[in-house]
PDB file of N, CA and C in Angstrom:
ATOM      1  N   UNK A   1    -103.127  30.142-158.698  1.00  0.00           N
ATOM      2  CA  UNK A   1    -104.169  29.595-159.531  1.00  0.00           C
ATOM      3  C   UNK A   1    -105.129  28.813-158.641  1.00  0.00           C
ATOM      4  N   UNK A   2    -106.383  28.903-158.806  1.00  0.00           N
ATOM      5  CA  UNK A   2    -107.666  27.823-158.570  1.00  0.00           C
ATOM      6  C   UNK A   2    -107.989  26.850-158.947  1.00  0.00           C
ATOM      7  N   UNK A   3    -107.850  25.387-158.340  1.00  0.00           N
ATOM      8  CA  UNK A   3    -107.972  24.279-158.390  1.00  0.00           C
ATOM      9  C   UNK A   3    -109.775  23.915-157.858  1.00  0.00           C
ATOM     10  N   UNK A   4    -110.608  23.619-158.077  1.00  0.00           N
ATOM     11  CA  UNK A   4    -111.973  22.818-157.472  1.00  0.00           C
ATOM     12  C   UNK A   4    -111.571  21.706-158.145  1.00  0.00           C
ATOM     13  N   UNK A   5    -112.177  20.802-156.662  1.00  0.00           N
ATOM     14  CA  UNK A   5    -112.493  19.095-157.152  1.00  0.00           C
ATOM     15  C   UNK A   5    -114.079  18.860-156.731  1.00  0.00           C
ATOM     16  N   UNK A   6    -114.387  18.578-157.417  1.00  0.00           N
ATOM     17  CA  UNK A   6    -115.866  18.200-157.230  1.00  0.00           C
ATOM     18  C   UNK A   6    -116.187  16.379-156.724  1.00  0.00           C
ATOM     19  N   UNK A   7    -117.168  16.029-156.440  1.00  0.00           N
ATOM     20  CA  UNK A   7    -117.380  14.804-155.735  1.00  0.00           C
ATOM     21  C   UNK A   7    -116.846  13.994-155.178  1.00  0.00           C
ATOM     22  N   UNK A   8    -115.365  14.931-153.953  1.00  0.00           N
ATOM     23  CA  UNK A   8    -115.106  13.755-153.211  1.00  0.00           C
ATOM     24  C   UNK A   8    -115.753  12.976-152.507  1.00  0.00           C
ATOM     25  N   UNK A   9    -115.237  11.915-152.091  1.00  0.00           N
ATOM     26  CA  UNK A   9    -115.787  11.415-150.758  1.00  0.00           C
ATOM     27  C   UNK A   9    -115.771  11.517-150.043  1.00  0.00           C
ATOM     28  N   UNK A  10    -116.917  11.746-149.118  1.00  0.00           N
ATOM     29  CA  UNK A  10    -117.027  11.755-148.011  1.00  0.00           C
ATOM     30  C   UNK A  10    -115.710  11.916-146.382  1.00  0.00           C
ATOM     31  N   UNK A  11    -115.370   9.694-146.687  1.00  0.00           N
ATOM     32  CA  UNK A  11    -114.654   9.569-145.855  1.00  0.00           C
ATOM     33  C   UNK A  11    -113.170  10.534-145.962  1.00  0.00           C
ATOM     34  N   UNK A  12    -112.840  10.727-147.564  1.00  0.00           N
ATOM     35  CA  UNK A  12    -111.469  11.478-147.922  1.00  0.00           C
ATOM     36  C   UNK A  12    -111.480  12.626-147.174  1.00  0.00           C
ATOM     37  N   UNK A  13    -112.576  13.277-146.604  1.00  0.00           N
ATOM     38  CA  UNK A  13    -112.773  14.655-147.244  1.00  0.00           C
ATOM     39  C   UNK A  13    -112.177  14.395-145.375  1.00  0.00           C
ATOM     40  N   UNK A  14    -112.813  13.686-144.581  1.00  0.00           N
ATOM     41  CA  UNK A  14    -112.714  13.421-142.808  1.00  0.00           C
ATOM     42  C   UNK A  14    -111.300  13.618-142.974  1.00  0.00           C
ATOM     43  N   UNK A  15    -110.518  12.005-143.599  1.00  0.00           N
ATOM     44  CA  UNK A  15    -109.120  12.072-143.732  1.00  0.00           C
ATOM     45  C   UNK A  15    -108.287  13.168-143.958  1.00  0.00           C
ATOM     46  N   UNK A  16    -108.838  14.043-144.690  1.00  0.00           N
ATOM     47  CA  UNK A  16    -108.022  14.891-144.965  1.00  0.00           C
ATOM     48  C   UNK A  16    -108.203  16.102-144.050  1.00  0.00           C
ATOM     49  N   UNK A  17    -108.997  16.251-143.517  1.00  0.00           N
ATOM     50  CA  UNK A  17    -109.776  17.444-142.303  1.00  0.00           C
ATOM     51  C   UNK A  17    -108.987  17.324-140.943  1.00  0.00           C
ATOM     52  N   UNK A  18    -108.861  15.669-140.726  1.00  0.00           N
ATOM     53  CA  UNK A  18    -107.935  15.617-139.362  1.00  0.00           C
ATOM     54  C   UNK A  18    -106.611  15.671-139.442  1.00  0.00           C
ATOM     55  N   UNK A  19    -106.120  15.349-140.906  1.00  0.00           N
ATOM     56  CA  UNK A  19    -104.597  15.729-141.147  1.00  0.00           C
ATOM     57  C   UNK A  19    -104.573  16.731-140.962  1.00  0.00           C
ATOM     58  N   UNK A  20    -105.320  18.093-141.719  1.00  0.00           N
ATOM     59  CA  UNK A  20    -105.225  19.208-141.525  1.00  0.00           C
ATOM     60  C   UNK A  20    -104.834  19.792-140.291  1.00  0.00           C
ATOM     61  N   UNK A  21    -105.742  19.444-139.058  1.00  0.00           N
ATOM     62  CA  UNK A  21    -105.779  19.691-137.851  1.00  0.00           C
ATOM     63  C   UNK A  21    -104.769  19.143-137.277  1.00  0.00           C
ATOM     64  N   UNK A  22    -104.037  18.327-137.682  1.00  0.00           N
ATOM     65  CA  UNK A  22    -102.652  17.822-136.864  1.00  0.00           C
ATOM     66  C   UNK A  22    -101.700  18.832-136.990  1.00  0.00           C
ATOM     67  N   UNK A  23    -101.462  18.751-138.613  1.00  0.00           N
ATOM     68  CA  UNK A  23    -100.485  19.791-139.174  1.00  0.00           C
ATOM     69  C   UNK A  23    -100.765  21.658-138.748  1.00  0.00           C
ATOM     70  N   UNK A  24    -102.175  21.804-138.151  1.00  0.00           N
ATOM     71  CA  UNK A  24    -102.607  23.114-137.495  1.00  0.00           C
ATOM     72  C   UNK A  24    -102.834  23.759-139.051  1.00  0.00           C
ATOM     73  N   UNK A  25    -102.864  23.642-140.167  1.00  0.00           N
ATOM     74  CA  UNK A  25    -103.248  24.080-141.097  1.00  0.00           C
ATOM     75  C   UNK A  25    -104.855  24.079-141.712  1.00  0.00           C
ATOM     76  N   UNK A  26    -105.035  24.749-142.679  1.00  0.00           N
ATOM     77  CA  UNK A  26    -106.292  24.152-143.331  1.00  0.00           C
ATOM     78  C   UNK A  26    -106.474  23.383-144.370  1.00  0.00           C
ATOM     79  N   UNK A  27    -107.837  23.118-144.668  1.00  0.00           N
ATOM     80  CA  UNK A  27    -107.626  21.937-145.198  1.00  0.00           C
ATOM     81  C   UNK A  27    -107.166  22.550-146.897  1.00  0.00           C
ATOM     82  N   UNK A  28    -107.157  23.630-147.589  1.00  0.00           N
ATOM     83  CA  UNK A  28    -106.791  24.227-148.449  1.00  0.00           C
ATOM     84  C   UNK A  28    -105.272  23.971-148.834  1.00  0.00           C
ATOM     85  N   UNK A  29    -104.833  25.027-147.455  1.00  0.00           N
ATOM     86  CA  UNK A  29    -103.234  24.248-147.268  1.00  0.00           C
ATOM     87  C   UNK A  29    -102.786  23.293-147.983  1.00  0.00           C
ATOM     88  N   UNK A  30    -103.354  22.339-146.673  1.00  0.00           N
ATOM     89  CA  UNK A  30    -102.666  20.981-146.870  1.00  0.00           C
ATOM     90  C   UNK A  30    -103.114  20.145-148.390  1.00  0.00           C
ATOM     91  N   UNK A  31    -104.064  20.260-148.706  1.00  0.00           N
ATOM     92  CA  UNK A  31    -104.504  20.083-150.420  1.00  0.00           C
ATOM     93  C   UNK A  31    -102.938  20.358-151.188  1.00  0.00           C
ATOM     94  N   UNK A  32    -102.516  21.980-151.127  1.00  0.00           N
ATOM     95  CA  UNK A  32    -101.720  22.566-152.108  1.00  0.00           C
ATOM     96  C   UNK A  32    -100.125  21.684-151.795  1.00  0.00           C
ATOM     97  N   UNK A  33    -100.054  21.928-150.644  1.00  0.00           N
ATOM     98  CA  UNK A  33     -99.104  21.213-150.558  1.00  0.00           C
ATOM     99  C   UNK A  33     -98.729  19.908-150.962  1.00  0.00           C
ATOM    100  N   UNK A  34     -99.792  19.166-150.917  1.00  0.00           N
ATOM    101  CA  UNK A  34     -99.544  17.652-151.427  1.00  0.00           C
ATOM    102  C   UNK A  34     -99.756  17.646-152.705  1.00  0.00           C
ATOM    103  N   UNK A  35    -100.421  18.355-153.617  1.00  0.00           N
ATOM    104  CA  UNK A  35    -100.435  18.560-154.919  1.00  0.00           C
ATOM    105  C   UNK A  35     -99.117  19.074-155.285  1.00  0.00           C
ATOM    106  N   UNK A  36     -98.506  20.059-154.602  1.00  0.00           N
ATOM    107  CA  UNK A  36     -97.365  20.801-155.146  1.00  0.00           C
ATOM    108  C   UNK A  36     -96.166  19.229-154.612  1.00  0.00           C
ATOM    109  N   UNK A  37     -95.964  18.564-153.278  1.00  0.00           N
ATOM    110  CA  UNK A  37     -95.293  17.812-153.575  1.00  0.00           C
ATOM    111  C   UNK A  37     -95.350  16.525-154.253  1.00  0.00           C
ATOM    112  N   UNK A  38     -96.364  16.318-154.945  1.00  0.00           N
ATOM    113  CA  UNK A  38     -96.345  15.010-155.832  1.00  0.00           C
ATOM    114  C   UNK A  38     -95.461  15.440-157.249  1.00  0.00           C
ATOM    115  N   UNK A  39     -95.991  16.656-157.249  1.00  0.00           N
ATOM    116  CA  UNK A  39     -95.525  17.164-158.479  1.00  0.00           C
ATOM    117  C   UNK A  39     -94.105  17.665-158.457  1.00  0.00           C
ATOM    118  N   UNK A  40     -93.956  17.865-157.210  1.00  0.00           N
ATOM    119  CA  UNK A  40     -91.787  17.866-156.902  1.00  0.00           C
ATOM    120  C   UNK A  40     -91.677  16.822-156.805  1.00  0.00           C
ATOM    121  N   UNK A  41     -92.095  15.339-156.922  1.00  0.00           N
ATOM    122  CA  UNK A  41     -91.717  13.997-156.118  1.00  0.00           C
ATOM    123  C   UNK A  41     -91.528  13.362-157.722  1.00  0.00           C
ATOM    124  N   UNK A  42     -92.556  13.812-158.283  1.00  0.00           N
ATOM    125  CA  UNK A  42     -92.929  13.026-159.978  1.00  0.00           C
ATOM    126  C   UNK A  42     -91.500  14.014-160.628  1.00  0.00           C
ATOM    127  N   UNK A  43     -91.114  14.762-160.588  1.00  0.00           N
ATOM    128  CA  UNK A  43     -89.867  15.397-161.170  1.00  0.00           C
ATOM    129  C   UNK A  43     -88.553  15.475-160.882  1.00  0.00           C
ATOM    130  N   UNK A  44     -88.690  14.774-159.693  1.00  0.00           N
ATOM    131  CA  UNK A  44     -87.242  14.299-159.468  1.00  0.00           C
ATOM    132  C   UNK A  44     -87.009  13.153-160.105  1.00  0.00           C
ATOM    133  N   UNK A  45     -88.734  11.822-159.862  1.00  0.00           N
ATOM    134  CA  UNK A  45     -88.741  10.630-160.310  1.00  0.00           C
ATOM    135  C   UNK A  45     -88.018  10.464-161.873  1.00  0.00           C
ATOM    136  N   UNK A  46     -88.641  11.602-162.466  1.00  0.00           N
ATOM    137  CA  UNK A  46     -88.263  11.601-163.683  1.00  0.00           C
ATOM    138  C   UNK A  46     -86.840  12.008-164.094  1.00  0.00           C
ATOM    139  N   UNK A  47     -86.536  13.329-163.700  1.00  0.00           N
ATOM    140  CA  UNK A  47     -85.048  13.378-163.495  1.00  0.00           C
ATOM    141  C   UNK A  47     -84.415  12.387-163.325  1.00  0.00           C
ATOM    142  N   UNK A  48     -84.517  11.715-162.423  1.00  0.00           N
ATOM    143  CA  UNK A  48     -83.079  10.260-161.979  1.00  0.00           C
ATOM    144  C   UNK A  48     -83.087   9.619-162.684  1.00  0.00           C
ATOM    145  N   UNK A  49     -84.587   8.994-163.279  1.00  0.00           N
ATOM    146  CA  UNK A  49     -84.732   8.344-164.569  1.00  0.00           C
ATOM    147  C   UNK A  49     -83.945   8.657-165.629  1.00  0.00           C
ATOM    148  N   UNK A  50     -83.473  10.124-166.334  1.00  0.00           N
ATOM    149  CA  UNK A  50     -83.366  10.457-167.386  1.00  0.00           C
ATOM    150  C   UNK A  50     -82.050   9.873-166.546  1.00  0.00           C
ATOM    151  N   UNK A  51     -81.165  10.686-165.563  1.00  0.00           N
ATOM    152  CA  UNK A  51     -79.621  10.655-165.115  1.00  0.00           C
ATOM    153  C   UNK A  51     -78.910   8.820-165.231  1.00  0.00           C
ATOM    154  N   UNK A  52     -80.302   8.257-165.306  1.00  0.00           N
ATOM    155  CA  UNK A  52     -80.184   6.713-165.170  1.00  0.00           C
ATOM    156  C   UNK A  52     -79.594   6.222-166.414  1.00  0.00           C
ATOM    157  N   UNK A  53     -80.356   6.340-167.483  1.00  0.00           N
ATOM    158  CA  UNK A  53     -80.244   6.555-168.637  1.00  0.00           C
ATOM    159  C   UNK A  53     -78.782   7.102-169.055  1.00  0.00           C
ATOM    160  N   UNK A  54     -78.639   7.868-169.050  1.00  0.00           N
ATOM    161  CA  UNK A  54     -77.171   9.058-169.501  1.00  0.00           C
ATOM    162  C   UNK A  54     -75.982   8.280-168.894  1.00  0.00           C
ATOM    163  N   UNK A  55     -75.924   8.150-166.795  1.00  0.00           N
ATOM    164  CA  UNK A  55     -75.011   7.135-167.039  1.00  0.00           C
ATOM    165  C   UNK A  55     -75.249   5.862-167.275  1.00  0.00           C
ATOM    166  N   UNK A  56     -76.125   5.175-168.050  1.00  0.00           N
ATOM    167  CA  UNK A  56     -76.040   4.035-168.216  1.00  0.00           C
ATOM    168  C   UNK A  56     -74.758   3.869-169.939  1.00  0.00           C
ATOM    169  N   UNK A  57     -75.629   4.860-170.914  1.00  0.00           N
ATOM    170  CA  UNK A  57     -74.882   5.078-171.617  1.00  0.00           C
ATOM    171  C   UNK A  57     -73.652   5.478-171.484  1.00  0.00           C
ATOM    172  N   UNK A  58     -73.177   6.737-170.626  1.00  0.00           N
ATOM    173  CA  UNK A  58     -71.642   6.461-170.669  1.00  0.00           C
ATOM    174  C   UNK A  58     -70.555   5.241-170.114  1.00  0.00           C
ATOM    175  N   UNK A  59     -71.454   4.667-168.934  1.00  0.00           N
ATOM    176  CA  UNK A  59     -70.833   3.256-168.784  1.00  0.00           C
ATOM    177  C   UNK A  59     -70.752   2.660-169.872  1.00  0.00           C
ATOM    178  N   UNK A  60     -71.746   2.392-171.117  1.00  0.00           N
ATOM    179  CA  UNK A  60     -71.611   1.396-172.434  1.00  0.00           C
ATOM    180  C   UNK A  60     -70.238   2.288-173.043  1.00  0.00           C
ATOM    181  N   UNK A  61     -70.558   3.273-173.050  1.00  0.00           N
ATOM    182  CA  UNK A  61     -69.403   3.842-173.846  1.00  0.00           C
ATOM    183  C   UNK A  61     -68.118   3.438-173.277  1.00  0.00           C
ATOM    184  N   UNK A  62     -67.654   3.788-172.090  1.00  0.00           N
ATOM    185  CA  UNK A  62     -66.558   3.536-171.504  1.00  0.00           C
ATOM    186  C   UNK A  62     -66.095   2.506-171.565  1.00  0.00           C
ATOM    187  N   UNK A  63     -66.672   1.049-171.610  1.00  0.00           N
ATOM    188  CA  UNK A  63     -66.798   0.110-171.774  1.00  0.00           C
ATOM    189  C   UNK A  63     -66.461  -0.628-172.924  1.00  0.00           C
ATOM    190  N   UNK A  64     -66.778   0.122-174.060  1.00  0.00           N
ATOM    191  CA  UNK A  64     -66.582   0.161-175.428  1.00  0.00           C
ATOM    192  C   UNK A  64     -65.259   0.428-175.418  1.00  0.00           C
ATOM    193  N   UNK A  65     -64.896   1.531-175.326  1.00  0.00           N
ATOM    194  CA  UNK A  65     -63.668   2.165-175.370  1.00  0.00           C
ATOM    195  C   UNK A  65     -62.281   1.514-174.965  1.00  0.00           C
ATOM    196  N   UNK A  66     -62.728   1.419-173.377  1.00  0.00           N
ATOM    197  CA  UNK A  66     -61.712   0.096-172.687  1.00  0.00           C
ATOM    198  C   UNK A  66     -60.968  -1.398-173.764  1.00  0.00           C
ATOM    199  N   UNK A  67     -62.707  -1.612-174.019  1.00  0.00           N
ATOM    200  CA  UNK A  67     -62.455  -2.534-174.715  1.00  0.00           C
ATOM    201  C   UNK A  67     -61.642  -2.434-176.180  1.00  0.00           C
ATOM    202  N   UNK A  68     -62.096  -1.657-176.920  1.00  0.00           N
ATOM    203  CA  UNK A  68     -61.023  -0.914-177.809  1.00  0.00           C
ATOM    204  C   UNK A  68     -59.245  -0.714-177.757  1.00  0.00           C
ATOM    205  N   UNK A  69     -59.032  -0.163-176.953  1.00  0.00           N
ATOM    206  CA  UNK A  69     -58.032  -0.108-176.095  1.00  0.00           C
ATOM    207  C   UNK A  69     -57.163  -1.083-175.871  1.00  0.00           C
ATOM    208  N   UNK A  70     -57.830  -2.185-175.586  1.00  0.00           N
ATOM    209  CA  UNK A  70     -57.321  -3.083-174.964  1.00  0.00           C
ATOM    210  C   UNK A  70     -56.413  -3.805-175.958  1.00  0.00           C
ATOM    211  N   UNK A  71     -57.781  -4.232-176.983  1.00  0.00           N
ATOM    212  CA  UNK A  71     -57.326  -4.463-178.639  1.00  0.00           C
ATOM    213  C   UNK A  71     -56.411  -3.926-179.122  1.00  0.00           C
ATOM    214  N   UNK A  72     -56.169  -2.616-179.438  1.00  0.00           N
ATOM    215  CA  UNK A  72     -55.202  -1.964-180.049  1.00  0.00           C
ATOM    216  C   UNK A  72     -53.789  -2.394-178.887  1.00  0.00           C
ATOM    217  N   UNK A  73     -54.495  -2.293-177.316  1.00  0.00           N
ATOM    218  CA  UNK A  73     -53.039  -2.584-176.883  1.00  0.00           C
ATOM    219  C   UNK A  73     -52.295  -3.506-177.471  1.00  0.00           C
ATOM    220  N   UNK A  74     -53.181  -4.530-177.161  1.00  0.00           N
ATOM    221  CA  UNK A  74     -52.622  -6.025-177.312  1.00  0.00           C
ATOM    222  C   UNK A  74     -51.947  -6.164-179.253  1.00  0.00           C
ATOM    223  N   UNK A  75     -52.725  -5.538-179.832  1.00  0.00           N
ATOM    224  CA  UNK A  75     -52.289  -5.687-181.359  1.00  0.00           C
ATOM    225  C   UNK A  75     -50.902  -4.646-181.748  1.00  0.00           C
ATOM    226  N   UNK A  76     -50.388  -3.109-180.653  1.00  0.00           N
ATOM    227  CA  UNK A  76     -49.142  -3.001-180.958  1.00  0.00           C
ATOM    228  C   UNK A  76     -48.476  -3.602-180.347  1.00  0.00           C
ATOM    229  N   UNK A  77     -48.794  -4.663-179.442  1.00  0.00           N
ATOM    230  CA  UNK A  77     -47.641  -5.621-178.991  1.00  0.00           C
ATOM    231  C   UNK A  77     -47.507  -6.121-179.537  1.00  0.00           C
ATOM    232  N   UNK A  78     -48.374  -7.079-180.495  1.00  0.00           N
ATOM    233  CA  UNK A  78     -47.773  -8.355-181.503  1.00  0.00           C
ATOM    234  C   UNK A  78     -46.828  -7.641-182.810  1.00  0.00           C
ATOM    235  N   UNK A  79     -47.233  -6.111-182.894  1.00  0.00           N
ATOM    236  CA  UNK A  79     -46.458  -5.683-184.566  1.00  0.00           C
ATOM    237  C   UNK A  79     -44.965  -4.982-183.258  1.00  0.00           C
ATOM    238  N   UNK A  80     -44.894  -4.652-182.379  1.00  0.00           N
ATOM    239  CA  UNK A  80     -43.934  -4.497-181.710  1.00  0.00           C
ATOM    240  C   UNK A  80     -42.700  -5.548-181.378  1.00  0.00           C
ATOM    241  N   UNK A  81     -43.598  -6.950-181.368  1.00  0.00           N
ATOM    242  CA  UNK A  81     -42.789  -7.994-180.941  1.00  0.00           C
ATOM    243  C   UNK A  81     -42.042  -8.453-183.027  1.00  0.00           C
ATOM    244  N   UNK A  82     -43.292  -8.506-183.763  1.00  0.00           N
ATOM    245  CA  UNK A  82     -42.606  -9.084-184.866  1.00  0.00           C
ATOM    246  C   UNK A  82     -41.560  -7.776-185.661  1.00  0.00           C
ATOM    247  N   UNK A  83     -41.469  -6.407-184.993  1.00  0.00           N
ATOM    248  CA  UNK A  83     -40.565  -5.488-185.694  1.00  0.00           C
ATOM    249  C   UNK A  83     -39.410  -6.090-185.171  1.00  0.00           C
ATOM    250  N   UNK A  84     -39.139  -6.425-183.615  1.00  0.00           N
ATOM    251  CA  UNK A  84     -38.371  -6.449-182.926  1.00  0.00           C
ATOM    252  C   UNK A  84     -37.910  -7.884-183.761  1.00  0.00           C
ATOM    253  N   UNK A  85     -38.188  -8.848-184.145  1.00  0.00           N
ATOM    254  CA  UNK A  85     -37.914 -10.042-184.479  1.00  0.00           C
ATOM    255  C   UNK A  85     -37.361  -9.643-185.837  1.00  0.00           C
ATOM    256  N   UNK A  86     -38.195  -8.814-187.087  1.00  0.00           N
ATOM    257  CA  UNK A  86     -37.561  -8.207-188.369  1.00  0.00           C
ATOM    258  C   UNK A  86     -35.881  -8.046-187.800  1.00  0.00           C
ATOM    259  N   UNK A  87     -36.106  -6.995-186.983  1.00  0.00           N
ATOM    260  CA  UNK A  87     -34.802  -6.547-186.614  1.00  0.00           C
ATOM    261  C   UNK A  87     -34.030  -7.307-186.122  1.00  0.00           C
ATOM    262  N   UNK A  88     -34.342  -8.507-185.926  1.00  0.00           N
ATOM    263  CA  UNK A  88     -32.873  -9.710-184.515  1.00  0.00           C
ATOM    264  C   UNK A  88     -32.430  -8.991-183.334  1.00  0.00           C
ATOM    265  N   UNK A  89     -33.903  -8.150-182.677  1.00  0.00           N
ATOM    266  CA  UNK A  89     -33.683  -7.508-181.551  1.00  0.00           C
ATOM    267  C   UNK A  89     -34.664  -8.426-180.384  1.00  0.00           C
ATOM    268  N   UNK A  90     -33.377  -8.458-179.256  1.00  0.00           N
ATOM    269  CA  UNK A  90     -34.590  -8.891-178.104  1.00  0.00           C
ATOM    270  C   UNK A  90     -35.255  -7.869-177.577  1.00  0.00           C
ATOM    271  N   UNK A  91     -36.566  -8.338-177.394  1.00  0.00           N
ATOM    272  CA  UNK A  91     -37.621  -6.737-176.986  1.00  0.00           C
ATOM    273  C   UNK A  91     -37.046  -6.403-175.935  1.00  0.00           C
ATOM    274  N   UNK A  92     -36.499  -7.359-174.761  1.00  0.00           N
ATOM    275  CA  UNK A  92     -36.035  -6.553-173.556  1.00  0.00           C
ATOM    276  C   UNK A  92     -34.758  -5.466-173.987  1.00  0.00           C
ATOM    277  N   UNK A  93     -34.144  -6.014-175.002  1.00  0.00           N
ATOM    278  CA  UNK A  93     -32.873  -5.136-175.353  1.00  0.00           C
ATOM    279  C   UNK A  93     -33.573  -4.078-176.497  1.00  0.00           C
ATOM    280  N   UNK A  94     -34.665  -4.097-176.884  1.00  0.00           N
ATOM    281  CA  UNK A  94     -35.286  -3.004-177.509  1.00  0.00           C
ATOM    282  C   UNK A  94     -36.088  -1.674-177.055  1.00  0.00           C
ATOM    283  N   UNK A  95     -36.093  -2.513-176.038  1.00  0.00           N
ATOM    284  CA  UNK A  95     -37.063  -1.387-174.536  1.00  0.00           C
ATOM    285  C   UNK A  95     -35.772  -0.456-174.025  1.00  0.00           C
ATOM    286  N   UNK A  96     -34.272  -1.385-173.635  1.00  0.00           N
ATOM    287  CA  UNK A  96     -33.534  -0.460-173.305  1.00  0.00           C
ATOM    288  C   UNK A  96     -33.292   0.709-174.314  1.00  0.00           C
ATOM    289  N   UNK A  97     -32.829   0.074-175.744  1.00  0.00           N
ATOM    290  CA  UNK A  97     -32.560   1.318-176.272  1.00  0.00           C
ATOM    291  C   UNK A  97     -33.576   2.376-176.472  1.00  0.00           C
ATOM    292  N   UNK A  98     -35.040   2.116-176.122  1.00  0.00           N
ATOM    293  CA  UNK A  98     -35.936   2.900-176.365  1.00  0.00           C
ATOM    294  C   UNK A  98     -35.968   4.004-175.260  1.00  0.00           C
ATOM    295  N   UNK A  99     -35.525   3.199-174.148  1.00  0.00           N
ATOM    296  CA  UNK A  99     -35.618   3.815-172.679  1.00  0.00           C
ATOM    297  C   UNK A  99     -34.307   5.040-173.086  1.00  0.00           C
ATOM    298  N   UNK A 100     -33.245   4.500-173.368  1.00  0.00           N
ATOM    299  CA  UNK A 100     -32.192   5.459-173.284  1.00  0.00           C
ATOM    300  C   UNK A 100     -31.943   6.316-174.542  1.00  0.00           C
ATOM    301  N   UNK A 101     -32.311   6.289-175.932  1.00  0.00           N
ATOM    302  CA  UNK A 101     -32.599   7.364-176.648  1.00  0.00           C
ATOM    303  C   UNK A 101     -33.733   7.690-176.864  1.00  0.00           C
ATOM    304  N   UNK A 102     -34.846   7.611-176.298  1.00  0.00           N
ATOM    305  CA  UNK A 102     -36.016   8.942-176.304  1.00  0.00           C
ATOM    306  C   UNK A 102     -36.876   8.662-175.154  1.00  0.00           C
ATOM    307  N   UNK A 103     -36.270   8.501-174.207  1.00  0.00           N
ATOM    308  CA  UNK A 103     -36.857   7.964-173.137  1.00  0.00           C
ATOM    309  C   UNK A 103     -38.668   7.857-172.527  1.00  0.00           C
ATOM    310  N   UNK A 104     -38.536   6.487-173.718  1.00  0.00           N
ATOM    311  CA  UNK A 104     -40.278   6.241-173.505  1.00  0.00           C
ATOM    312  C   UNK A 104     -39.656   5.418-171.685  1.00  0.00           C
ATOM    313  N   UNK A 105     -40.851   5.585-171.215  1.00  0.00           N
ATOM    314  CA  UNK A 105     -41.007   5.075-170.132  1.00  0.00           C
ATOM    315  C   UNK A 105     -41.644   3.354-170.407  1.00  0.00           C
ATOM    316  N   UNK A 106     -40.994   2.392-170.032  1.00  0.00           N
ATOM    317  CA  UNK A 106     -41.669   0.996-170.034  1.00  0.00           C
ATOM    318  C   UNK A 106     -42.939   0.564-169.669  1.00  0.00           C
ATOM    319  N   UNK A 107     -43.143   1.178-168.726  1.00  0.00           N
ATOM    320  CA  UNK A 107     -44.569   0.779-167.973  1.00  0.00           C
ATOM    321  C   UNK A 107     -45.767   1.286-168.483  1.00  0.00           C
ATOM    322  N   UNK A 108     -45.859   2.807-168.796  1.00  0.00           N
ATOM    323  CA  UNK A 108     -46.807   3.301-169.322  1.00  0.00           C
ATOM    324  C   UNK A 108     -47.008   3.737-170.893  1.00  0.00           C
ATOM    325  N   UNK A 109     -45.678   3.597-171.419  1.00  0.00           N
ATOM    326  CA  UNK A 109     -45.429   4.172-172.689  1.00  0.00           C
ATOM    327  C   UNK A 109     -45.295   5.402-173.359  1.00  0.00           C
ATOM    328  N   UNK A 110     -44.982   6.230-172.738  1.00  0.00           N
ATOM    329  CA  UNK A 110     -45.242   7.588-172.449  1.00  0.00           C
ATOM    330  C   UNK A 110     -43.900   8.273-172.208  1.00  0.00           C
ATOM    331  N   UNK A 111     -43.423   9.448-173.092  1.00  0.00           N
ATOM    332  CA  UNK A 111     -42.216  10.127-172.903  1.00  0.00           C
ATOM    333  C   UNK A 111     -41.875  10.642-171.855  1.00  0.00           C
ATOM    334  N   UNK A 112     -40.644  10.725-171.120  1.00  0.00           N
ATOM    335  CA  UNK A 112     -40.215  11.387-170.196  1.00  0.00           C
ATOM    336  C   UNK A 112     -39.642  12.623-170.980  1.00  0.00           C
TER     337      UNK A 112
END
């Protein structure tokens, strides 16, 4: 496609004539190129932006979640501790029998 710019200046037009001549190109060239990379430079800009965004939100989420988590941990411990008390069981002696007929694991909670 054909691009014209009409009324540069002057001095731009020098600036851009001796770049040309460094780079051994013309001054056409070097025009397209810097047009074509602003426009790869502005679309990445924007890209990272959006990626910024996305994980920012899944950090909130995760965050959320954790926090969730945490709650529920902490709240089947207290209905864990007062079953264990219903029952006149010490939790350490409730963990064993848990350990040895269905062998939840203590640490993580999780069946072997």
């Amino acid at each position: 496609m054909e691009i014209k710019i009409r009324d540069v200046d002057v001095r731009a037009v020098k600036v851009l004539d001796e770049e040309a001549k460094k780079q051994k190109v013309s001054r056409n060239i070097l025009l397209k190129r810097m047009v074509e990379d602003k426009v790869k430079f502005d679309g990445i800009k924007l890209a990272e932006k959006e990626l910024n965004v996305t994980v920012s939100q899944v950090a909130d989420g995760l965050e959320m979640t954790f926090k969730r988590l945490d709650h529920l941990e902490k709240r089947t411990l207290k209905l864990y501790l007062i079953l264990c008390d219903a029952l006149g069981l010490d939790p350490k002696e409730a963990d064993h029998i848990l350990e040895k007929t269905f062998g939840v694991d203590d640490v993580g909670g999780e069946l072997k």
